[in-house]
PDB file of N, CA and C in Angstrom:
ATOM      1  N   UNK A   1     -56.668 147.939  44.279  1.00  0.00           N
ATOM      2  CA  UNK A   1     -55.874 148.287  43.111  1.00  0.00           C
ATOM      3  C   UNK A   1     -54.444 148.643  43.500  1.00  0.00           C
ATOM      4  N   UNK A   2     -54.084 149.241  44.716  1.00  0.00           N
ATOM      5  CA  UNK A   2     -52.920 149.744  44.978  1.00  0.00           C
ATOM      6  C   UNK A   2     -52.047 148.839  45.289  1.00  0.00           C
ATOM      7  N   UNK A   3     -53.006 147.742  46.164  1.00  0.00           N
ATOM      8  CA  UNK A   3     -52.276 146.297  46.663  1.00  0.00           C
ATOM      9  C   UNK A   3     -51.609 145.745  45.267  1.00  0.00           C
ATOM     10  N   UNK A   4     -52.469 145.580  44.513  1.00  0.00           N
ATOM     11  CA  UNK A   4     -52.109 144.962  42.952  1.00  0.00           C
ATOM     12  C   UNK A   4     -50.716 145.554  42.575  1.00  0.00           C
ATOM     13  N   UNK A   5     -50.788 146.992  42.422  1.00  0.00           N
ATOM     14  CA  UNK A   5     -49.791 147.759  41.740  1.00  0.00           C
ATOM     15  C   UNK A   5     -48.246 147.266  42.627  1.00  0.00           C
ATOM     16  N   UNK A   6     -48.280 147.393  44.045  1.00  0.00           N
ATOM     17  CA  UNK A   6     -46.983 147.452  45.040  1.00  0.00           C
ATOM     18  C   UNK A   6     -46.376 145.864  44.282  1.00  0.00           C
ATOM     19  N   UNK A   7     -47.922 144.819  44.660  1.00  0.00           N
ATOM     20  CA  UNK A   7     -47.582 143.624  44.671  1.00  0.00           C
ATOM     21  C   UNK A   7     -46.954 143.427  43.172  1.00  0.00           C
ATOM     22  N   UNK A   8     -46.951 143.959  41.838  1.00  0.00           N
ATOM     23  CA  UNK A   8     -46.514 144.199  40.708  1.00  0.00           C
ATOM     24  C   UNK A   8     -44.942 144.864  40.688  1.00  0.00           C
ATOM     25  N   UNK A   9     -45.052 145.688  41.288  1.00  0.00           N
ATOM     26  CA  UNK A   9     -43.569 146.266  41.482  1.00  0.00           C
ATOM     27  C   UNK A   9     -42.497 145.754  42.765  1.00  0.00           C
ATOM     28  N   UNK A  10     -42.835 144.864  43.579  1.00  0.00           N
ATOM     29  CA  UNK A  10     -42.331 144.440  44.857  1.00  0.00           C
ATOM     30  C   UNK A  10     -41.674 142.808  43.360  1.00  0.00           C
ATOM     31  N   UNK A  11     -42.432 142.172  42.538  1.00  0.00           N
ATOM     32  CA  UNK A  11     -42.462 141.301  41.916  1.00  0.00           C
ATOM     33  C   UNK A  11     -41.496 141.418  40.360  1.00  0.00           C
ATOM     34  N   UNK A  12     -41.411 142.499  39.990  1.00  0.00           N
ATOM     35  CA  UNK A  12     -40.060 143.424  39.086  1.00  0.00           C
ATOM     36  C   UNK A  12     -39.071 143.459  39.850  1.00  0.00           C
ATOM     37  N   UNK A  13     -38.780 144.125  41.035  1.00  0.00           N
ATOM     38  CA  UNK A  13     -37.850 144.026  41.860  1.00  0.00           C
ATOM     39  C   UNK A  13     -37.480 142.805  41.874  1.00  0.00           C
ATOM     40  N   UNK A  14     -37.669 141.644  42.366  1.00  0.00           N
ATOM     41  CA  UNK A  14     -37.167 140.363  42.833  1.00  0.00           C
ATOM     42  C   UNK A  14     -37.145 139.594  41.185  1.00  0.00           C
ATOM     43  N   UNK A  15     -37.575 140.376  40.159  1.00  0.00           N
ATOM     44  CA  UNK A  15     -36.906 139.466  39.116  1.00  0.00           C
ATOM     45  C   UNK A  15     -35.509 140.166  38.480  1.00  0.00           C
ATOM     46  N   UNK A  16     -35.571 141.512  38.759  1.00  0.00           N
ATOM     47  CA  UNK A  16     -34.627 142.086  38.618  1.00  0.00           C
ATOM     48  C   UNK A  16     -32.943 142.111  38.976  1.00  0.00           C
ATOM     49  N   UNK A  17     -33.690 142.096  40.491  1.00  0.00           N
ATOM     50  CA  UNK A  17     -32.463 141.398  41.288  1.00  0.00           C
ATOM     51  C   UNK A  17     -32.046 140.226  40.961  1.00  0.00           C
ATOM     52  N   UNK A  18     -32.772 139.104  40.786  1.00  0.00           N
ATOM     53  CA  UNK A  18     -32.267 137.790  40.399  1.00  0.00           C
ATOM     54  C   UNK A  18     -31.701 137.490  38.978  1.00  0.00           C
ATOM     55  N   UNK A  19     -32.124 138.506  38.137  1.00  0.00           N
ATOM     56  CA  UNK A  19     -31.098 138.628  37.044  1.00  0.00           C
ATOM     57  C   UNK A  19     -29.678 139.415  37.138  1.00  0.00           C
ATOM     58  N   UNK A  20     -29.569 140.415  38.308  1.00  0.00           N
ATOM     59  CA  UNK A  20     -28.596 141.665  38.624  1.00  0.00           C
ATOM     60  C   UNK A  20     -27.668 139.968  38.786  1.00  0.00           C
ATOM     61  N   UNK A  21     -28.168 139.184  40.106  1.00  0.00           N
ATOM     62  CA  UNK A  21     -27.580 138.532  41.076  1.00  0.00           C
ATOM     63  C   UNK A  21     -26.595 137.479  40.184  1.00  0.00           C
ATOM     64  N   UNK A  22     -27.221 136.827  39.002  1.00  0.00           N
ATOM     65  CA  UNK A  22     -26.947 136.059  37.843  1.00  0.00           C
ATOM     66  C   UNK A  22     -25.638 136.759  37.085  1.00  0.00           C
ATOM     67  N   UNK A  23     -25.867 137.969  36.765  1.00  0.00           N
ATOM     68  CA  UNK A  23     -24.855 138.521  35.807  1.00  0.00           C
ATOM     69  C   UNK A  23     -24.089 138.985  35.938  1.00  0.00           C
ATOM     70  N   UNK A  24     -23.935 139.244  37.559  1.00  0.00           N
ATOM     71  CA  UNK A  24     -22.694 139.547  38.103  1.00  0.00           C
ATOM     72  C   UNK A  24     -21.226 138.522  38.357  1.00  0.00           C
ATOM     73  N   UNK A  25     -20.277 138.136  38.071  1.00  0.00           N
ATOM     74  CA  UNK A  25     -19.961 137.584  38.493  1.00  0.00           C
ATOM     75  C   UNK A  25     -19.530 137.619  39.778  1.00  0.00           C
ATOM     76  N   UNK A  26     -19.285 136.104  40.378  1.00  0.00           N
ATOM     77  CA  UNK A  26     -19.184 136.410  42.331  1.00  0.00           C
ATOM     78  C   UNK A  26     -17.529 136.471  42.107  1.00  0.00           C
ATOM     79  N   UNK A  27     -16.773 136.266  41.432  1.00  0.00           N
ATOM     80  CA  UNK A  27     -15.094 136.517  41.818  1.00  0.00           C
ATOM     81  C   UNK A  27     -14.558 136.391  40.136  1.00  0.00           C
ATOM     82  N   UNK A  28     -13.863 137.882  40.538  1.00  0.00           N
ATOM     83  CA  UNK A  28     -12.998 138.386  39.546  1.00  0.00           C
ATOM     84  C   UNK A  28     -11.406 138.095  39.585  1.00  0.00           C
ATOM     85  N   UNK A  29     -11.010 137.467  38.558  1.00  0.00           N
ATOM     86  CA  UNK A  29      -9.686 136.292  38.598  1.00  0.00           C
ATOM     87  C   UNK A  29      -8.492 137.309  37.679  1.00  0.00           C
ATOM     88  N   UNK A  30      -7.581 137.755  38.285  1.00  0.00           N
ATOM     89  CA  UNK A  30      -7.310 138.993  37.654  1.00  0.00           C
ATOM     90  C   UNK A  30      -6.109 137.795  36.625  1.00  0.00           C
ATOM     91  N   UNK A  31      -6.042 137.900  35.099  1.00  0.00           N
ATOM     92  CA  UNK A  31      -4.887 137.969  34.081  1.00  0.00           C
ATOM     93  C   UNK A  31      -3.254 138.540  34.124  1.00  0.00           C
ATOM     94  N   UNK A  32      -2.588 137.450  34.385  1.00  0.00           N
ATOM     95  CA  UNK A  32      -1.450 137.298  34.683  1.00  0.00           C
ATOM     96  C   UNK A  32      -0.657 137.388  33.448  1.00  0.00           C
ATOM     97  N   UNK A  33       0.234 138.192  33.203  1.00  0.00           N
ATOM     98  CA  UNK A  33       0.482 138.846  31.829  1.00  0.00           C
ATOM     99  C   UNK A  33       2.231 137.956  31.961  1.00  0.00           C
ATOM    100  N   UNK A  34       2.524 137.426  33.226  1.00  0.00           N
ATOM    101  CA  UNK A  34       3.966 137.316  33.339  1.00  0.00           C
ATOM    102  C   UNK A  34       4.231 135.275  32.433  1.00  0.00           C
ATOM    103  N   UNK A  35       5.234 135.063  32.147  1.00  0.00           N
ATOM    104  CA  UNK A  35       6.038 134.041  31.412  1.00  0.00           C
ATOM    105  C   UNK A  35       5.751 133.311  32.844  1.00  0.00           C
ATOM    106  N   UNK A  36       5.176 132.430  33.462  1.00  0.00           N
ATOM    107  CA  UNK A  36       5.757 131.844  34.423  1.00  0.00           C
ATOM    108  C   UNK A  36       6.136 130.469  33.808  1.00  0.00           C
ATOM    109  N   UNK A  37       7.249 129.777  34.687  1.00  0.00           N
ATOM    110  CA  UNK A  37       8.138 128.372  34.755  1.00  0.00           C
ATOM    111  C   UNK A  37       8.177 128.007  36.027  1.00  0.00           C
ATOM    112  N   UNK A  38       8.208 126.646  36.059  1.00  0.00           N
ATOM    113  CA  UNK A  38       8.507 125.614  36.924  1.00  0.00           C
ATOM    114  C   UNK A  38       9.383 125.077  36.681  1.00  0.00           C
ATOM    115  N   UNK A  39      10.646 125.162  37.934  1.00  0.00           N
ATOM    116  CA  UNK A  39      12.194 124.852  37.668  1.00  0.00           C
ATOM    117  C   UNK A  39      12.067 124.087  39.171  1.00  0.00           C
ATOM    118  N   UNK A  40      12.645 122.563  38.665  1.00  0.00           N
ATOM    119  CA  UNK A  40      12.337 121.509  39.612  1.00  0.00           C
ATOM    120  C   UNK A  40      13.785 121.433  40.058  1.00  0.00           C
ATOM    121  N   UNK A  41      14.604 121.674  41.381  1.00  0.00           N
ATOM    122  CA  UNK A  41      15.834 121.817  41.960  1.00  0.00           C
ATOM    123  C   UNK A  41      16.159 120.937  42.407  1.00  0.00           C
ATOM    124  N   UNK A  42      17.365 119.900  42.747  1.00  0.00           N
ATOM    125  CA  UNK A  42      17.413 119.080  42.990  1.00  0.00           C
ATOM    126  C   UNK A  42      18.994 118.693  43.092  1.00  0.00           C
ATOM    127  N   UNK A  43      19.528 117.658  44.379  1.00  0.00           N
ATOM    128  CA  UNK A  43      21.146 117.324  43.951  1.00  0.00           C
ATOM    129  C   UNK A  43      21.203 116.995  42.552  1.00  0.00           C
ATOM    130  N   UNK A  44      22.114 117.264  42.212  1.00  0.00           N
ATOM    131  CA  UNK A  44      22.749 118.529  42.096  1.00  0.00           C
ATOM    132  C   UNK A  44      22.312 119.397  40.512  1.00  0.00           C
ATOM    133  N   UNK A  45      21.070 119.304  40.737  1.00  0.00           N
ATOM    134  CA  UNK A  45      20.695 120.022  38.669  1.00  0.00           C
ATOM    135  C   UNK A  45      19.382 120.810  38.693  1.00  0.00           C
ATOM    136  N   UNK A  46      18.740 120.741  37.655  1.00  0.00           N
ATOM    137  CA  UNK A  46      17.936 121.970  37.339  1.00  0.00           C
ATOM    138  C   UNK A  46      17.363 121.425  36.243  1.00  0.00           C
ATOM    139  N   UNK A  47      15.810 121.506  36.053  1.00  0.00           N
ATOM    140  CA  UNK A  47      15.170 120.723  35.245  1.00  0.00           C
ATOM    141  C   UNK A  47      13.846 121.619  34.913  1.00  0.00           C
ATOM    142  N   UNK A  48      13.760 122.577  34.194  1.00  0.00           N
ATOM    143  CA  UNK A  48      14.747 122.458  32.944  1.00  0.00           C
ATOM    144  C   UNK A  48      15.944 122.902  33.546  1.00  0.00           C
ATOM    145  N   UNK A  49      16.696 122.902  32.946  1.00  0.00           N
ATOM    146  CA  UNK A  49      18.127 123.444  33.222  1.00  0.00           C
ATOM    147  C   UNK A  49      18.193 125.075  32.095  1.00  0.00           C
ATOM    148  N   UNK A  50      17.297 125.096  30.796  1.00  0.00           N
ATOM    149  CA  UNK A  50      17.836 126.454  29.877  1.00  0.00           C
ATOM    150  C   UNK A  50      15.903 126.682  29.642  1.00  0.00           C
ATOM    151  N   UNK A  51      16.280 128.123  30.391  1.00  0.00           N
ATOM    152  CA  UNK A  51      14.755 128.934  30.290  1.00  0.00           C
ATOM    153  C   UNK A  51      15.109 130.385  29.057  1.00  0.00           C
ATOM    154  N   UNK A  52      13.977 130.593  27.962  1.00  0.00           N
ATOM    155  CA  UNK A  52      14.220 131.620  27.262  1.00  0.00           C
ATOM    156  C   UNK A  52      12.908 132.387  27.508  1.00  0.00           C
ATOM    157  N   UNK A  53      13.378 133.598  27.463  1.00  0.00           N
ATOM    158  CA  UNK A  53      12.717 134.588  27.449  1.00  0.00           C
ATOM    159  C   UNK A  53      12.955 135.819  26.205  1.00  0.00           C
ATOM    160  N   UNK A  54      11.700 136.675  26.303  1.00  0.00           N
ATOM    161  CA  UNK A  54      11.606 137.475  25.399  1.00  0.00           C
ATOM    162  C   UNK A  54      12.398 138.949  25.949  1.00  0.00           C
ATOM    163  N   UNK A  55      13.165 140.202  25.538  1.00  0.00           N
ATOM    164  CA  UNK A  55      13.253 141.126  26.348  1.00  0.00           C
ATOM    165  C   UNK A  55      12.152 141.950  26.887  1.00  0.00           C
ATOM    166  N   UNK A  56      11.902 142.483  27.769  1.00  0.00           N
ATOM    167  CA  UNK A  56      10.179 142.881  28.332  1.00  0.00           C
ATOM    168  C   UNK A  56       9.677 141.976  28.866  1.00  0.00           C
ATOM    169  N   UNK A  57       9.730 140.880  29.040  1.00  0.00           N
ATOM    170  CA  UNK A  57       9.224 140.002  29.627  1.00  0.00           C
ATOM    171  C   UNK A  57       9.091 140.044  31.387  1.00  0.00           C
ATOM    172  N   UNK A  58       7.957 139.851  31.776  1.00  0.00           N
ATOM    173  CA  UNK A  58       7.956 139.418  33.020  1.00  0.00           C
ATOM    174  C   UNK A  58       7.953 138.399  33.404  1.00  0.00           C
ATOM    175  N   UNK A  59       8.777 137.913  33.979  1.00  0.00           N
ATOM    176  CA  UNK A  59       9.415 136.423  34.346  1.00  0.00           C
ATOM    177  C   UNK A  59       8.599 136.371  35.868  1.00  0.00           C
ATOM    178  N   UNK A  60       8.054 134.561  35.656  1.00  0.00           N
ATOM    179  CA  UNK A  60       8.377 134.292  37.246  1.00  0.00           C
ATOM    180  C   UNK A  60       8.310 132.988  36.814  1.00  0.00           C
ATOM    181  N   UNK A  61       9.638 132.270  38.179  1.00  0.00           N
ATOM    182  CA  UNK A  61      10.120 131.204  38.246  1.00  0.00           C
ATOM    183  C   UNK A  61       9.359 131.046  39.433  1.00  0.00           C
ATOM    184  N   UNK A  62       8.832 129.457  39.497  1.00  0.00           N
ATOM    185  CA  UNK A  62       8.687 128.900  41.139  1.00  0.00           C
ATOM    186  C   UNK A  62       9.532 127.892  41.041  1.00  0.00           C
ATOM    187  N   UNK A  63      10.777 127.577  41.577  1.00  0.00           N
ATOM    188  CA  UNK A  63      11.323 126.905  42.200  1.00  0.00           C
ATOM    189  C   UNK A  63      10.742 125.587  43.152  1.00  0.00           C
ATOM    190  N   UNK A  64      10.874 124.239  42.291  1.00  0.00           N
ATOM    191  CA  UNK A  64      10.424 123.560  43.180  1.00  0.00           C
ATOM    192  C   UNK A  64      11.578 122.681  43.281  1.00  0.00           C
ATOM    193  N   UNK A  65      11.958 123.085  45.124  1.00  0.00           N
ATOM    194  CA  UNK A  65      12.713 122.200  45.697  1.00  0.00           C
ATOM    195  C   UNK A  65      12.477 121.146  46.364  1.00  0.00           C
ATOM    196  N   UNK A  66      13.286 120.036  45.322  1.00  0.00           N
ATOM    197  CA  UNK A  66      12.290 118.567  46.079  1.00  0.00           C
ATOM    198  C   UNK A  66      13.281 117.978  46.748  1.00  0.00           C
ATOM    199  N   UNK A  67      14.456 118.316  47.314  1.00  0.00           N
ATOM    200  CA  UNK A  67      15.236 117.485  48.336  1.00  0.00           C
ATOM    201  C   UNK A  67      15.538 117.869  49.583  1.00  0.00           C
ATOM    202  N   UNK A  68      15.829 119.017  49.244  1.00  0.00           N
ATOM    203  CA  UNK A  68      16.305 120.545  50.096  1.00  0.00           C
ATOM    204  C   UNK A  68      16.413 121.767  49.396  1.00  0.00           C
ATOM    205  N   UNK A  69      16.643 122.888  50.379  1.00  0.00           N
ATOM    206  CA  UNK A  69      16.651 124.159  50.013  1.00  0.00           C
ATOM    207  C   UNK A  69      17.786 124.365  49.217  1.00  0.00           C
ATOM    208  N   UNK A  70      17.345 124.714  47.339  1.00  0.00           N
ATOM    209  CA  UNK A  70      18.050 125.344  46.582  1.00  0.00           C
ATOM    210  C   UNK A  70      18.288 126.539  46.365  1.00  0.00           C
ATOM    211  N   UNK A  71      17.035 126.760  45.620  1.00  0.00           N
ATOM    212  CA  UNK A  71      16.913 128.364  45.297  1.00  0.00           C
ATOM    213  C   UNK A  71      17.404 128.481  43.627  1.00  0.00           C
ATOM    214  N   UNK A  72      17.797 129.790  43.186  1.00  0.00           N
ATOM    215  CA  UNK A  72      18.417 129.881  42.497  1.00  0.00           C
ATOM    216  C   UNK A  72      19.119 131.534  42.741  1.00  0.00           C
ATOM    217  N   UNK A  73      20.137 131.629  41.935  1.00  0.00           N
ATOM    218  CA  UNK A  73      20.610 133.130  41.751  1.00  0.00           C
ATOM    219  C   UNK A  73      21.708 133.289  40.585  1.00  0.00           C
ATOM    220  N   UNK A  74      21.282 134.549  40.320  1.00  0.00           N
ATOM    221  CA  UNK A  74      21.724 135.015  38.835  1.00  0.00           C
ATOM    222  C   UNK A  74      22.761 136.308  39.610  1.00  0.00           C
ATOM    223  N   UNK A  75      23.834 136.195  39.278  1.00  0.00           N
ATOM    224  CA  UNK A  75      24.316 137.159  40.113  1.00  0.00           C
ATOM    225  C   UNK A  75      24.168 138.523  38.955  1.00  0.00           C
ATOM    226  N   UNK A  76      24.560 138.302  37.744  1.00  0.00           N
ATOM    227  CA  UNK A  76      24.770 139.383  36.836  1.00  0.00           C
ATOM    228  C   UNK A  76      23.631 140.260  36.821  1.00  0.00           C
ATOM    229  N   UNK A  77      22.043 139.601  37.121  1.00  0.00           N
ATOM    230  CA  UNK A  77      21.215 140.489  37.384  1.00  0.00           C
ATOM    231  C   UNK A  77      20.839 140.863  38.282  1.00  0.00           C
ATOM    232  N   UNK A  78      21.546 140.227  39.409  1.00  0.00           N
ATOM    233  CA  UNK A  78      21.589 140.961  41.108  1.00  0.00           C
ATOM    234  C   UNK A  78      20.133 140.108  41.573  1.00  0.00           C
ATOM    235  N   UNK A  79      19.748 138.761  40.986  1.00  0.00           N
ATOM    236  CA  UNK A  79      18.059 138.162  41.697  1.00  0.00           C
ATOM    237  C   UNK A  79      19.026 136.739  42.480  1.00  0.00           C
ATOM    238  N   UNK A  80      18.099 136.849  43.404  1.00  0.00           N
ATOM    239  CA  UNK A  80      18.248 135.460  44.103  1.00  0.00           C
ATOM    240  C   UNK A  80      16.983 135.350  45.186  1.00  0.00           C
ATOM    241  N   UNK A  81      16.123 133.655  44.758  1.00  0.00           N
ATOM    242  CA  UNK A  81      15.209 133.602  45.726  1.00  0.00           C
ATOM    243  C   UNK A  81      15.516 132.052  45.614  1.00  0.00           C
ATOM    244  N   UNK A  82      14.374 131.836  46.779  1.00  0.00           N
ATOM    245  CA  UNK A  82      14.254 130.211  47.163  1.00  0.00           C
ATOM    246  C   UNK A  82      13.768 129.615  46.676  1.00  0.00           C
ATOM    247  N   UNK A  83      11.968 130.003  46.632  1.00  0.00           N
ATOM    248  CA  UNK A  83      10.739 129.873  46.190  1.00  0.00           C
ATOM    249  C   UNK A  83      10.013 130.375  45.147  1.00  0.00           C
ATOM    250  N   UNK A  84      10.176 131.717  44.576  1.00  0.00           N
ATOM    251  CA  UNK A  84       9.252 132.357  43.573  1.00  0.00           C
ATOM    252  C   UNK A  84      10.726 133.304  43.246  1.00  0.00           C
ATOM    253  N   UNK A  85      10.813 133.702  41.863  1.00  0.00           N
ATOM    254  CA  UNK A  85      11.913 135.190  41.504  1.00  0.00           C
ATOM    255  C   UNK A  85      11.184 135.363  40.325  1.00  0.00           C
ATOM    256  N   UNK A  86      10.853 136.402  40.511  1.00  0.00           N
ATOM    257  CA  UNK A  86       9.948 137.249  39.801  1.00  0.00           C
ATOM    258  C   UNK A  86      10.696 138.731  39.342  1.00  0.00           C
ATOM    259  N   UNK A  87      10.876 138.790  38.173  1.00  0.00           N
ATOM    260  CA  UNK A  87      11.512 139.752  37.254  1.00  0.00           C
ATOM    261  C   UNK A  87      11.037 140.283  36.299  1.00  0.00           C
ATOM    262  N   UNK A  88      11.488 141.498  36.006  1.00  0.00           N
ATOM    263  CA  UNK A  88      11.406 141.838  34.070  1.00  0.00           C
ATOM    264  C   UNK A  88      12.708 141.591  33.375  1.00  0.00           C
ATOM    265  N   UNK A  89      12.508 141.117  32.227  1.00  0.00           N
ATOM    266  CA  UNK A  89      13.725 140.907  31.579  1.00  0.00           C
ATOM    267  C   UNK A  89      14.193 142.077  30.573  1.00  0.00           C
ATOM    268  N   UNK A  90      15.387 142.786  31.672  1.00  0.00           N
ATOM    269  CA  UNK A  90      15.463 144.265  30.680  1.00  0.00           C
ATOM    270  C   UNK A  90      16.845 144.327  29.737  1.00  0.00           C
ATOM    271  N   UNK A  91      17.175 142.585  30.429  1.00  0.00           N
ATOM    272  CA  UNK A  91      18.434 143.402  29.430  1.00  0.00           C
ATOM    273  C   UNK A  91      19.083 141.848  28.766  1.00  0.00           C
ATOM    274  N   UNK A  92      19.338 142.035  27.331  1.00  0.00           N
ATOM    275  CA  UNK A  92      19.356 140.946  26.657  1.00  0.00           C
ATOM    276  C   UNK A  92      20.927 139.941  26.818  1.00  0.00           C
ATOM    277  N   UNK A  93      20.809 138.618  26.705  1.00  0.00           N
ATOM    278  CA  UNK A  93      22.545 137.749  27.005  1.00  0.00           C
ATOM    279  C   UNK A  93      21.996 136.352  27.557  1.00  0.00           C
ATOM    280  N   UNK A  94      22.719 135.784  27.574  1.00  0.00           N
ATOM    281  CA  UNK A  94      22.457 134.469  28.417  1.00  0.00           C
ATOM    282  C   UNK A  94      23.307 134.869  29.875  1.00  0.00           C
ATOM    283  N   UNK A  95      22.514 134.493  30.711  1.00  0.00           N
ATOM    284  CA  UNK A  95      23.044 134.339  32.223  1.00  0.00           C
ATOM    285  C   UNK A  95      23.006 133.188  32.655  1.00  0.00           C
ATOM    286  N   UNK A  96      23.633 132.819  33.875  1.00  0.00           N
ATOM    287  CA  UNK A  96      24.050 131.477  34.460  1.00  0.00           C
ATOM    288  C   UNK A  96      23.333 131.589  35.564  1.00  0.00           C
ATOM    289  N   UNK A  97      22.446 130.518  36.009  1.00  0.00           N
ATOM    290  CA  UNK A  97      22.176 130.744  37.291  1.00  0.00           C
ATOM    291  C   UNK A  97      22.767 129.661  38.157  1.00  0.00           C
ATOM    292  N   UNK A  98      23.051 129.917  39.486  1.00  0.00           N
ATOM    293  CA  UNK A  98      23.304 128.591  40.314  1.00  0.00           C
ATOM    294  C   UNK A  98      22.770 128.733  41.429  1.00  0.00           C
ATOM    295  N   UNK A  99      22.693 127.768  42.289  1.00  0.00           N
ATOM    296  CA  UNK A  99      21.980 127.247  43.375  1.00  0.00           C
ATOM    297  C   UNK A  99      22.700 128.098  44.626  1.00  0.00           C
ATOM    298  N   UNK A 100      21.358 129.028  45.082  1.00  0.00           N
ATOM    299  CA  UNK A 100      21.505 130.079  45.906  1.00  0.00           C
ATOM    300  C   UNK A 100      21.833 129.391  47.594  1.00  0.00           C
ATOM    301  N   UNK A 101      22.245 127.921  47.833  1.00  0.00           N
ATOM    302  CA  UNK A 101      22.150 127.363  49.160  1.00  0.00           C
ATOM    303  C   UNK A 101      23.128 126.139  49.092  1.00  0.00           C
ATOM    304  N   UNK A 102      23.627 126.236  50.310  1.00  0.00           N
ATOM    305  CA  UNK A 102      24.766 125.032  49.794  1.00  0.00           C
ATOM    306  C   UNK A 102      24.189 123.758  50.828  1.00  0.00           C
ATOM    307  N   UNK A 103      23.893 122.903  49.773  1.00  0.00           N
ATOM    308  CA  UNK A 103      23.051 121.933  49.231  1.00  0.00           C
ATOM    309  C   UNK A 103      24.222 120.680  49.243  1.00  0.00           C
ATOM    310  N   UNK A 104      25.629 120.172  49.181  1.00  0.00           N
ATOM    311  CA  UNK A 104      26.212 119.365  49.393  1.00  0.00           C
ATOM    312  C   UNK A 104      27.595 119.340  48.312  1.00  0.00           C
ATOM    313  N   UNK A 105      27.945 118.451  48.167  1.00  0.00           N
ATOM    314  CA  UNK A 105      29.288 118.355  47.334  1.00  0.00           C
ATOM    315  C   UNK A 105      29.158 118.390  45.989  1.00  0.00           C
ATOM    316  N   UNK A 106      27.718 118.489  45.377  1.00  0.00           N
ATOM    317  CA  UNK A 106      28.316 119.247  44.024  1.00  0.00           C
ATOM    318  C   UNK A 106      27.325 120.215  44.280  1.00  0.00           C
ATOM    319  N   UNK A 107      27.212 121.435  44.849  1.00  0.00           N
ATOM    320  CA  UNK A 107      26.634 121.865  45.022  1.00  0.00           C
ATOM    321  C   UNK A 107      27.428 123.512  43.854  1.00  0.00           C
ATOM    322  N   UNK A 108      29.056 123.017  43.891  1.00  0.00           N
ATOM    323  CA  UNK A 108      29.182 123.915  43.272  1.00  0.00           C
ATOM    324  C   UNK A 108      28.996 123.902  41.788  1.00  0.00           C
ATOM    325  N   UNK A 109      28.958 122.487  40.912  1.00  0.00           N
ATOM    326  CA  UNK A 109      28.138 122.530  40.110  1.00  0.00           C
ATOM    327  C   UNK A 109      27.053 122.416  39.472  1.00  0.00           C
ATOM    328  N   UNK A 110      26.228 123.557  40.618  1.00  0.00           N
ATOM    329  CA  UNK A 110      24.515 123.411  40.382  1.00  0.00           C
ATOM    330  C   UNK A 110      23.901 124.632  39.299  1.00  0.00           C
ATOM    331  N   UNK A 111      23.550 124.360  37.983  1.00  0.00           N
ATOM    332  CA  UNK A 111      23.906 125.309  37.331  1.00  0.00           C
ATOM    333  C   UNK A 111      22.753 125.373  36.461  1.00  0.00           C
ATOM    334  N   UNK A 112      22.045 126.444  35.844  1.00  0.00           N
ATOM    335  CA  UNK A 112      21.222 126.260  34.640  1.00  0.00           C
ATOM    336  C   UNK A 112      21.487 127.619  33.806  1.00  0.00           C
ATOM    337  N   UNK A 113      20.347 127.625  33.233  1.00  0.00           N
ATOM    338  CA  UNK A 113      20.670 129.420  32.518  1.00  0.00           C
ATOM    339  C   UNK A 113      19.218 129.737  31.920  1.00  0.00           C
ATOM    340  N   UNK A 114      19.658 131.429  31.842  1.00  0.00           N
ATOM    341  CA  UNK A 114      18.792 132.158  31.890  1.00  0.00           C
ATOM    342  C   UNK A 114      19.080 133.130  30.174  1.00  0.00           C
ATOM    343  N   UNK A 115      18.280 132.198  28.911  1.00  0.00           N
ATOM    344  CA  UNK A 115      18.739 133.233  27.683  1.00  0.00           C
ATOM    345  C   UNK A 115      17.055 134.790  27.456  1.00  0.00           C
ATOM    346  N   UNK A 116      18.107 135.619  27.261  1.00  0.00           N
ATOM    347  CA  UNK A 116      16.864 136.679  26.752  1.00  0.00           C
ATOM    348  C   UNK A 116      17.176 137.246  26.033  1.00  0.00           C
ATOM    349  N   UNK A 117      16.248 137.113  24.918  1.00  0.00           N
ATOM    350  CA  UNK A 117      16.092 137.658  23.410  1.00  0.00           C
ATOM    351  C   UNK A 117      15.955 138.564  23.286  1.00  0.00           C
TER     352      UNK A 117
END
């Protein structure tokens, strides 16, 4: 009888677990609350070239440079990266951004913008 009983509760256990094992999920994918864009860099432009944002916003740009190293930079809000610029948008205007790397002869007119509402 006792054999019965263990073998009864050894047999709850392993269905238990295999439902625990089921309802757990195996990887938690955390919610990304930020605006992200893909800004494709390139001689000599910016595609898109005009990104809007909301004020409060958490911005992130990835920069994809497909010739050479661009970047971008906004001087009025003091950001400049290569690859990823990741911000909050605290303060409302259109800004100019240009190409944080000198990239060739029109490099000085490498230009897009940055409006926040």
């Amino acid at each position: 009888m006792k054999k019965l009983i263990i073998g009864m509760i050894i047999m709850l256990l392993i269905i238990a677990g295999i439902f625990f094992i089921k309802s757990t999920p195996g990887k938690v994918i955390e919610q990304s609350d930020s605006k992200e864009f893909t800004v494709k860099a390139f001689k000599y432009g910016y595609s898109p070239e005009i990104i809007t944002v909301n004020k409060g916003d958490k911005v992130r740009i990835i920069i994809d440079n497909t010739d050479a190293l661009h970047g971008i930079r906004i001087p009025e809000l003091n950001l400049r990266e290569n690859e990823i610029l990741e911000f909050t948008a605290d303060k409302t205007g259109e800004f100019i951004w240009y190409c944080a790397n000198m990239c060739g002869g029109g490099h000085i007119e490498m230009q897009g913008k940055l409006i926040v509402k």
